[in-house]
C-alpha atoms as a PDB file:
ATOM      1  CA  UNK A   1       0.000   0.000   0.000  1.00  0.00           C
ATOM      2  CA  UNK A   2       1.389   3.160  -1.189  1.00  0.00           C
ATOM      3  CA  UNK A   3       1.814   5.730   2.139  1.00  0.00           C
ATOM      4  CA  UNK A   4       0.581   8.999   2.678  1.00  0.00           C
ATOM      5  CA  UNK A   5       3.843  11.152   1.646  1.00  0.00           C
ATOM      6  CA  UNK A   6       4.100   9.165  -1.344  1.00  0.00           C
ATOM      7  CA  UNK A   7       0.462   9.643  -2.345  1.00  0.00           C
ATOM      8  CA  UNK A   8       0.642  13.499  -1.778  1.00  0.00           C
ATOM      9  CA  UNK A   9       4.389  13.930  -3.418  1.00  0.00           C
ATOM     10  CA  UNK A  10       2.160  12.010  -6.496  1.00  0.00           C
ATOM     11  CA  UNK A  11      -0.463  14.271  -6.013  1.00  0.00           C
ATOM     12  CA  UNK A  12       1.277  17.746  -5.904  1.00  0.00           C
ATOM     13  CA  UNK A  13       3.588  16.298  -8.905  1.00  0.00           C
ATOM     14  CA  UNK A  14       0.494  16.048 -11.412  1.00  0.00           C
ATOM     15  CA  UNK A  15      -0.462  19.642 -10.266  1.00  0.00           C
ATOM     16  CA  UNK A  16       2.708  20.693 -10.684  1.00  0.00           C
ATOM     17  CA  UNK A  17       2.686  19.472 -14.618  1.00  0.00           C
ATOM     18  CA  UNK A  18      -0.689  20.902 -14.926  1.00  0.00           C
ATOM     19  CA  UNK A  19       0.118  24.462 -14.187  1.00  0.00           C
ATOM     20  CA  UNK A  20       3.341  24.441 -16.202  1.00  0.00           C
ATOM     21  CA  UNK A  21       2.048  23.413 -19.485  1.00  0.00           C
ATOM     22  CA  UNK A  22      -1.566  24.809 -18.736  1.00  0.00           C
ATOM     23  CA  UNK A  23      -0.271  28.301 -18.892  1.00  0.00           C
ATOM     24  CA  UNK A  24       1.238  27.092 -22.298  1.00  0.00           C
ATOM     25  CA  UNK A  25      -2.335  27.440 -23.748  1.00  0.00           C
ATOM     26  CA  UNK A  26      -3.905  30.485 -22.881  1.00  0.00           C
ATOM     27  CA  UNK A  27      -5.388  33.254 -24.057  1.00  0.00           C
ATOM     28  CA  UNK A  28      -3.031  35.243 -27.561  1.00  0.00           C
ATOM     29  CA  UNK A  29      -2.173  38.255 -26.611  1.00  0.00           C
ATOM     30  CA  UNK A  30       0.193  40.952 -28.422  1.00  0.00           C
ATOM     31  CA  UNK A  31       3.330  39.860 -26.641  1.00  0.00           C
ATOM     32  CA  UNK A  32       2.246  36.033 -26.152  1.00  0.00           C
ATOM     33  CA  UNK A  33       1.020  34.053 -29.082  1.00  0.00           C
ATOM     34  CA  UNK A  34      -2.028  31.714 -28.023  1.00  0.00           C
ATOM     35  CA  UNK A  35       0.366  28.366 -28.190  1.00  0.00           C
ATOM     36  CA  UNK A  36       4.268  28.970 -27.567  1.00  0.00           C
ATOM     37  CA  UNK A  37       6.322  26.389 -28.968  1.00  0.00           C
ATOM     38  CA  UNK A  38       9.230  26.044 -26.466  1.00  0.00           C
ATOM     39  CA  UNK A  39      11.876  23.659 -26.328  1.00  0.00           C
ATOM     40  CA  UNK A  40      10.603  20.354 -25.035  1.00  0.00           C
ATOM     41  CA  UNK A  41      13.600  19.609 -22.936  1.00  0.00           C
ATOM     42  CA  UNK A  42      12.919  22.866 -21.397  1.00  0.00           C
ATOM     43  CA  UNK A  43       9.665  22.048 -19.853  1.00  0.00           C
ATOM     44  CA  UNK A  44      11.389  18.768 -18.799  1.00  0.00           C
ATOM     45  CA  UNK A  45      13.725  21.055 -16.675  1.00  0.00           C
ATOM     46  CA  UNK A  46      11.256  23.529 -15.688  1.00  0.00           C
ATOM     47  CA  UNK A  47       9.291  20.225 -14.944  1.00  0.00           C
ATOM     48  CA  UNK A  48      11.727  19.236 -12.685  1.00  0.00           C
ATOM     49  CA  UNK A  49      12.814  22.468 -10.671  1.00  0.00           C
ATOM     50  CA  UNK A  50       8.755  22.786  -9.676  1.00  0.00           C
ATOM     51  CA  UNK A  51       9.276  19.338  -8.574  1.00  0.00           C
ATOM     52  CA  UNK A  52      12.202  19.594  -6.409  1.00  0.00           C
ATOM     53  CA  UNK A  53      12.461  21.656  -3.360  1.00  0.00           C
ATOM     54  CA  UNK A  54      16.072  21.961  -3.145  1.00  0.00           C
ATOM     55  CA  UNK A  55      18.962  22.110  -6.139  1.00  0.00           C
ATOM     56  CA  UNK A  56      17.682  24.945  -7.128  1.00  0.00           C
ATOM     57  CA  UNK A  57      20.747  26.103  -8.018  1.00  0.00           C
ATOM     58  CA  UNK A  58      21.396  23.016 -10.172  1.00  0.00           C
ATOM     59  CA  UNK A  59      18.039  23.804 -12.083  1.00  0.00           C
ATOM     60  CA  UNK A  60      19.125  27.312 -12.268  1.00  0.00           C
ATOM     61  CA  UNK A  61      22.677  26.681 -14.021  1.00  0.00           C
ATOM     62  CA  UNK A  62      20.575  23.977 -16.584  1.00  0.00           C
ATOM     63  CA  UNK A  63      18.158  26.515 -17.597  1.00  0.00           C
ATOM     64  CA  UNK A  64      20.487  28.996 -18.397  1.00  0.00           C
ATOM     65  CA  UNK A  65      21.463  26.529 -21.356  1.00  0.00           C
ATOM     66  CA  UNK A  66      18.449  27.957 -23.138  1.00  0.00           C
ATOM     67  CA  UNK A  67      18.084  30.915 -25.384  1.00  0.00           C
ATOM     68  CA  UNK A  68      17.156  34.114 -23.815  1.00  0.00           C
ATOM     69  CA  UNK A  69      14.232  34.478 -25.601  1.00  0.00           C
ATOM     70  CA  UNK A  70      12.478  31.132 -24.449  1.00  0.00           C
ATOM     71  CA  UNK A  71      13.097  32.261 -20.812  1.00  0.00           C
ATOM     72  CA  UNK A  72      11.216  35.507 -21.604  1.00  0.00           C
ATOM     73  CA  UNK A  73       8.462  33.690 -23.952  1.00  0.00           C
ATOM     74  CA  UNK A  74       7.976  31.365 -20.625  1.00  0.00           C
ATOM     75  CA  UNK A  75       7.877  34.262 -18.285  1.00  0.00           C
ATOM     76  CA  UNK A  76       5.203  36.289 -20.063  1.00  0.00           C
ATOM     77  CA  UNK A  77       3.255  32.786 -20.713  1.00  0.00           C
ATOM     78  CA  UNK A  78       2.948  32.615 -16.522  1.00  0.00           C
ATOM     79  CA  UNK A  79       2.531  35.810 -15.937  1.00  0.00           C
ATOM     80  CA  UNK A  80      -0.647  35.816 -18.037  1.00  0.00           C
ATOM     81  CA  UNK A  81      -1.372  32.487 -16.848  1.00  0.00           C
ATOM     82  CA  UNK A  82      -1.762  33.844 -13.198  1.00  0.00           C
ATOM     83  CA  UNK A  83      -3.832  37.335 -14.239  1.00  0.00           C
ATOM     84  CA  UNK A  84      -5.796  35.710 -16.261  1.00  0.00           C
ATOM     85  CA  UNK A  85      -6.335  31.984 -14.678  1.00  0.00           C
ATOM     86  CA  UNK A  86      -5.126  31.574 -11.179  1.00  0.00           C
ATOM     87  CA  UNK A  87      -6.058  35.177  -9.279  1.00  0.00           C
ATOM     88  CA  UNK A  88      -9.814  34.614 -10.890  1.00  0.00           C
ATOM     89  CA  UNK A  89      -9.932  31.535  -9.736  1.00  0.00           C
ATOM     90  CA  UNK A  90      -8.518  32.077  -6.042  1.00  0.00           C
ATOM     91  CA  UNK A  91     -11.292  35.299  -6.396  1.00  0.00           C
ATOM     92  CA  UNK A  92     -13.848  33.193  -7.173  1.00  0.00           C
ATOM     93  CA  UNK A  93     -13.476  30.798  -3.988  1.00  0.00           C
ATOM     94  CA  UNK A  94     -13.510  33.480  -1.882  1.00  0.00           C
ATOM     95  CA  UNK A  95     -16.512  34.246  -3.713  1.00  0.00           C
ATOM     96  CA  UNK A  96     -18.007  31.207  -2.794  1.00  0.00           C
ATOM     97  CA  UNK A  97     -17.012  31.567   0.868  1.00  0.00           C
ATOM     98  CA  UNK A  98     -18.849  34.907   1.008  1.00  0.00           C
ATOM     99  CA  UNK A  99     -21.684  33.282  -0.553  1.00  0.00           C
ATOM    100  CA  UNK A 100     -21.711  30.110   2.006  1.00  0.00           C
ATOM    101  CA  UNK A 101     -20.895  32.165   4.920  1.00  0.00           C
ATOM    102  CA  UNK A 102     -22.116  35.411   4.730  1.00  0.00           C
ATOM    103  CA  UNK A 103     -20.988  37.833   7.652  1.00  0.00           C
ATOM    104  CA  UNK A 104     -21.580  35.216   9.880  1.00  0.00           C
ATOM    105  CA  UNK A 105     -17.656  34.182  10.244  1.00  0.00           C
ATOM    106  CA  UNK A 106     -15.364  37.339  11.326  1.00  0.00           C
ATOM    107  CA  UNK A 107     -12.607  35.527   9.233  1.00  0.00           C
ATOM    108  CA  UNK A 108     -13.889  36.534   5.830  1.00  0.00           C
ATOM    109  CA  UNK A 109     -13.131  40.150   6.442  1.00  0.00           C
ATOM    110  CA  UNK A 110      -9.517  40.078   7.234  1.00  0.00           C
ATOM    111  CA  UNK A 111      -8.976  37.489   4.884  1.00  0.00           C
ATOM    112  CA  UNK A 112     -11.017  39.300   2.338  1.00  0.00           C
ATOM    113  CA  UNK A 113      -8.973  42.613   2.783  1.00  0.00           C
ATOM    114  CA  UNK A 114      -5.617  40.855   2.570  1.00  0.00           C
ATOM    115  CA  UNK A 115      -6.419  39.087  -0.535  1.00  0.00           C
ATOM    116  CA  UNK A 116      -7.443  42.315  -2.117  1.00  0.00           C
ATOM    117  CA  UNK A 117      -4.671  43.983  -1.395  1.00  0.00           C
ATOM    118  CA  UNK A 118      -1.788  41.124  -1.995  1.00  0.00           C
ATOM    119  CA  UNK A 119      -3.926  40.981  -5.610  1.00  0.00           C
ATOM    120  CA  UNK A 120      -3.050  44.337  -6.381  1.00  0.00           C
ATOM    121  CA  UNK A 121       0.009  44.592  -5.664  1.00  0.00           C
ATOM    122  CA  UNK A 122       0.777  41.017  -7.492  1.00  0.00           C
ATOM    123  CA  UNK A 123      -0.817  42.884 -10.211  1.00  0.00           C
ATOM    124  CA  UNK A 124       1.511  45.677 -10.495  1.00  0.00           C
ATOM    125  CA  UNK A 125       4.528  43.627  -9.985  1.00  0.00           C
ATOM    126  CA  UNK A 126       3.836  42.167 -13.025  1.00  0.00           C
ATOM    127  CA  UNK A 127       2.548  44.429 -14.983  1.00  0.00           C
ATOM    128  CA  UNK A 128       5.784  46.794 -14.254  1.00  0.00           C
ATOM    129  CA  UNK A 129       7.867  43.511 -15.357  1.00  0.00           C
ATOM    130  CA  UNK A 130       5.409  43.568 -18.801  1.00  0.00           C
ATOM    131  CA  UNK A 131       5.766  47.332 -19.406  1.00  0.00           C
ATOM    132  CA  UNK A 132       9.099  47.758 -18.367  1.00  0.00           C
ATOM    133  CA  UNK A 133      11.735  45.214 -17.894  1.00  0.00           C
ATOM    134  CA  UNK A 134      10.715  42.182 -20.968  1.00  0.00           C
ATOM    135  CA  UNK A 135      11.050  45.212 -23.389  1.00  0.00           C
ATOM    136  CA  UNK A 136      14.291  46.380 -21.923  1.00  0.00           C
ATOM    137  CA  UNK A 137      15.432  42.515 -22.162  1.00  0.00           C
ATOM    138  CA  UNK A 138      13.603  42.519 -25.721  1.00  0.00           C
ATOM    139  CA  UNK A 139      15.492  45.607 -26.654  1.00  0.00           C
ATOM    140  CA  UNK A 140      18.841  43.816 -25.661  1.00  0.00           C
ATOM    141  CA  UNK A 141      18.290  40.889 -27.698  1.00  0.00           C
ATOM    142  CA  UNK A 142      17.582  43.011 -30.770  1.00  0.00           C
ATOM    143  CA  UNK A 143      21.026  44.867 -30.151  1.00  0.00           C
ATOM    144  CA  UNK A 144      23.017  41.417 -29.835  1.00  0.00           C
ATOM    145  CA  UNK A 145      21.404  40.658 -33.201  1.00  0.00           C
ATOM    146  CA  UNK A 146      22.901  43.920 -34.468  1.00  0.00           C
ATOM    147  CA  UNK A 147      19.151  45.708 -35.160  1.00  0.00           C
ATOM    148  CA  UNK A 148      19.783  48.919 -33.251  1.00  0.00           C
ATOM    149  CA  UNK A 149      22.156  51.682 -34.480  1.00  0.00           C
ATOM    150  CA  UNK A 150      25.463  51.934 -32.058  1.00  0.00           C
ATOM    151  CA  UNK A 151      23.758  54.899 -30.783  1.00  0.00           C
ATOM    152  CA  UNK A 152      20.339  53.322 -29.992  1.00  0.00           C
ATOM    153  CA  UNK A 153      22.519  50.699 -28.211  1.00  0.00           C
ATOM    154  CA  UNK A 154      24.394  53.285 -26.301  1.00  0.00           C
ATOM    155  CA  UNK A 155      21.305  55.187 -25.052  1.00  0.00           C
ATOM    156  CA  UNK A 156      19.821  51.707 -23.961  1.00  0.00           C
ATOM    157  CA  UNK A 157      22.944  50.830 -21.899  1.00  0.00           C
ATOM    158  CA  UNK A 158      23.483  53.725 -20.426  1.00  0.00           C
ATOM    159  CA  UNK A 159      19.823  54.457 -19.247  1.00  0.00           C
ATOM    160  CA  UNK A 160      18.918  51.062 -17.851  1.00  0.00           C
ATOM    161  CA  UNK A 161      20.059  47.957 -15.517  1.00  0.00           C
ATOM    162  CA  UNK A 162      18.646  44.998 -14.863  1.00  0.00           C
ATOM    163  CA  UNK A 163      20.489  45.010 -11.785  1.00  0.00           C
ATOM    164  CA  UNK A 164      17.790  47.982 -10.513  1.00  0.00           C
ATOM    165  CA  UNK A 165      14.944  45.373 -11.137  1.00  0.00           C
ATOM    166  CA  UNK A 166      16.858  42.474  -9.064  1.00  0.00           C
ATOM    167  CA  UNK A 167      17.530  44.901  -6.471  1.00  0.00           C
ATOM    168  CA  UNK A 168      13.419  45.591  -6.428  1.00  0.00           C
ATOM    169  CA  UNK A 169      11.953  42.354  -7.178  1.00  0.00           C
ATOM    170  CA  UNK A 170       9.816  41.916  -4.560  1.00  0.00           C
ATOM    171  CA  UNK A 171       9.215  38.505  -3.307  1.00  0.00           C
ATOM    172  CA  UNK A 172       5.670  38.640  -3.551  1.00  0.00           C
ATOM    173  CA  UNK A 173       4.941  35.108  -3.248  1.00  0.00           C
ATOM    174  CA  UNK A 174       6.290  34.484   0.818  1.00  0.00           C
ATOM    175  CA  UNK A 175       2.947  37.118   1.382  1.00  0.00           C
ATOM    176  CA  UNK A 176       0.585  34.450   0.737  1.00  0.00           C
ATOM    177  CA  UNK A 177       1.691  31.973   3.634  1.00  0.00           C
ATOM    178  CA  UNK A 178      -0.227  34.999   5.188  1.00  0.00           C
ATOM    179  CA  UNK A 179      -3.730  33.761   4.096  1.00  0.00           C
ATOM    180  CA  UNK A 180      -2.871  30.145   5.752  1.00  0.00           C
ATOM    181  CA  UNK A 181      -1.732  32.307   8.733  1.00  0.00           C
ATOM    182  CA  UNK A 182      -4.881  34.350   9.069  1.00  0.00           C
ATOM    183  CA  UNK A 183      -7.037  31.326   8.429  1.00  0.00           C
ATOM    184  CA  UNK A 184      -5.407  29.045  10.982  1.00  0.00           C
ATOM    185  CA  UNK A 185      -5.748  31.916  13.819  1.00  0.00           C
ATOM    186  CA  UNK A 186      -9.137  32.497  13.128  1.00  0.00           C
ATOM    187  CA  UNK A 187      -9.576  29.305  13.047  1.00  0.00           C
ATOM    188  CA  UNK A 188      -8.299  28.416  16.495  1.00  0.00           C
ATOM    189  CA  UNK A 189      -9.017  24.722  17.645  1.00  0.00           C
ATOM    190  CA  UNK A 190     -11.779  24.720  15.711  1.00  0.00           C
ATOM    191  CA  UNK A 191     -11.645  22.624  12.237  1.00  0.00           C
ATOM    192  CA  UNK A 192     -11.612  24.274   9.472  1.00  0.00           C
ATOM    193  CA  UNK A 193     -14.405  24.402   7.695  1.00  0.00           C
ATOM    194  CA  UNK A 194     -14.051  22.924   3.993  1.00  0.00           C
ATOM    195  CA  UNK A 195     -14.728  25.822   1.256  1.00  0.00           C
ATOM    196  CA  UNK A 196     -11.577  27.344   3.593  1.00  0.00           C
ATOM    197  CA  UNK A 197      -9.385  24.428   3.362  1.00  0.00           C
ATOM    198  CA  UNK A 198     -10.049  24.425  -0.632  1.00  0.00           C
ATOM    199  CA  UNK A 199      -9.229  28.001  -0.511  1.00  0.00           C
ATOM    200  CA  UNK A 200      -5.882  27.234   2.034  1.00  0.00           C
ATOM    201  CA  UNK A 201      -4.964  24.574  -0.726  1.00  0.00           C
ATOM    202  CA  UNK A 202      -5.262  26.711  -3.948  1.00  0.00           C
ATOM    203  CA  UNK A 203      -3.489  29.295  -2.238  1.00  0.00           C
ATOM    204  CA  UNK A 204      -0.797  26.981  -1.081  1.00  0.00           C
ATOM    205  CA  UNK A 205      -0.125  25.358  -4.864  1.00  0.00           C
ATOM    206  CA  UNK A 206      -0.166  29.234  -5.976  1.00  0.00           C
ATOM    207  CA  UNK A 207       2.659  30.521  -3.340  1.00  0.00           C
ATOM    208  CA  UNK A 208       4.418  27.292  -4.640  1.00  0.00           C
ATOM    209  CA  UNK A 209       4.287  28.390  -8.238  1.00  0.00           C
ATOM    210  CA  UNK A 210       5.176  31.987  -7.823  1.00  0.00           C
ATOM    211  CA  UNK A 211       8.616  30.730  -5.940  1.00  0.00           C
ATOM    212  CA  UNK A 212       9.370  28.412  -8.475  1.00  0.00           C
ATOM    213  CA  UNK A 213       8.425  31.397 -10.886  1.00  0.00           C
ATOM    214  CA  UNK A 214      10.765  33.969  -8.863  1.00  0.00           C
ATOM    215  CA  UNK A 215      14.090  31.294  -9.293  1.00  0.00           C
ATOM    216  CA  UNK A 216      13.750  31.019 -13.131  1.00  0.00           C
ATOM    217  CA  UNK A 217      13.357  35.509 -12.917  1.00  0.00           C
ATOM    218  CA  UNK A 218      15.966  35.973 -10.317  1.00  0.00           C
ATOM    219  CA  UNK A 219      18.533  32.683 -10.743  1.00  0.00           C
ATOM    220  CA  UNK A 220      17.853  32.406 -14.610  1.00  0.00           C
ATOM    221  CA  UNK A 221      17.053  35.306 -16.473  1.00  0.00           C
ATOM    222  CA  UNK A 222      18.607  38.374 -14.263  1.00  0.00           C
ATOM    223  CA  UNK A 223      22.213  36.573 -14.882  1.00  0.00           C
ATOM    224  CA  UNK A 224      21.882  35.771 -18.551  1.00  0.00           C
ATOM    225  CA  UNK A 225      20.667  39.231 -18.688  1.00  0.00           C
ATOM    226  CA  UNK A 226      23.767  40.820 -16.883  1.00  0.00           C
ATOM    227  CA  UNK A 227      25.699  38.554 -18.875  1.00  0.00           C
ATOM    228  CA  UNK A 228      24.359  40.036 -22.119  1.00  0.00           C
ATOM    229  CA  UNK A 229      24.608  43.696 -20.816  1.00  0.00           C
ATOM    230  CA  UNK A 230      28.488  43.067 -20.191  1.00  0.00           C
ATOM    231  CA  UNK A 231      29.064  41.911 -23.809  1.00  0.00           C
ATOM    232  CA  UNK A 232      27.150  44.741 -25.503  1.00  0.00           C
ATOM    233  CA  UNK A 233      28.964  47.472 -23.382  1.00  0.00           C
ATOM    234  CA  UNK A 234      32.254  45.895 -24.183  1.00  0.00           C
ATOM    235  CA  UNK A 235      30.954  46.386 -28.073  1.00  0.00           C
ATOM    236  CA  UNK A 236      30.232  50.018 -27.227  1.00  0.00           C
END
């Protein structure tokens, strides 16, 4: 008989390869197309570092094997897979919470508040990544493939860093252990009551995403980045 650990590693495995190559096959958008062809071996390895807890530095150094601009293709693919798939759907259990519970449980209005808030700001951190940093890193791989005049390149170089967004990438995702938090002290000895421990377990796969999400930005993409910055400005 197979034990518990074993049955849940199994478990969170198969959710783990359904948010990866769900996101995949979303919604077209300017920047994304509706299906991006990446490099199968690549979702192997991106596979395997949402499957691992630790290594992650091993992961790191194998994804960095990849082109630049099937980190980036990736990157936009999740972060329109959370706006547009995962936030909705964590919304819409609280939704049903509300709609189970009324005001009758003193829980739903912290918890309420604190979702609404962490959603906005989860909202602008990526939408300052869309708007400003992928077309800096888009504007870099244009100038390694010599499309940009020496002095667009200069002006580029000199007015930006991707060193400013790794020193501001917030790490958005540790905020949501705070809904499990709130929930569990509300809570008390009390069990919980099911539509919350849904809600505790969609939030829990979703903080596990976004850290698995902020290793390929901050151990992948911000050092090939800096890597490419050094060679242009050495071409300068």
């Amino acid at each position: 008989m197979m034990d518990a650990r074993t049955y849940e590693d199994l478990i969170t495995s198969s959710k783990m390869y359904e948010m990866v190559t769900e996101r995949l096959q979303g919604t077209e958008t300017r920047q994304v197309p509706r299906n991006i062809e990446l490099n199968h071996e690549l979702i192997e390895q991106i596979l395997d570092l949402y499957n691992n807890d630790g290594e992650s530095d091993i992961f790191s150094q194998k994804l960095r094997r990849f082109s630049l601009e099937e980190i980036v293709n990736y990157i936009q693919a999740s972060h329109r897979y959370y706006l547009t798939k995962k936030v909705p759907e964590l919304e819409q259990s609280l939704l049903h919470i509300f709609s189970k519970y009324g005001q009758t449980h003193q829980l739903l209005a912290s918890l309420a508040m604190f979702f609404n808030e962490y959603k906005n700001k989860l909202v602008h951190h990526f939408k300052m990544e869309e708007l400003h940093v992928l077309p800096y890193v888009k504007r870099l791989m244009q100038a390694s493939e010599g499309l940009l005049s020496e002095k667009e390149k200069g002006e580029l170089l000199s007015g930006n860093s991707i060193a400013a967004f790794s020193d501001n990438h917030d790490e958005v995702e540790d905020e949501l252990k705070e809904v499990s938090r709130i929930i569990r002290q509300y809570s008390g000895a009390e069990p919980t009551p099911l539509p919350y421990r849904i809600f505790m377990n969609q939030v829990e796969l979703f903080e596990l995403d976004l850290r698995k999400h902020a290793i390929i930005e901050d151990h992948v993409l911000v050092p090939m980045v800096a890597e490419l910055e050094r060679e242009l400005k050495q071409q300068v």
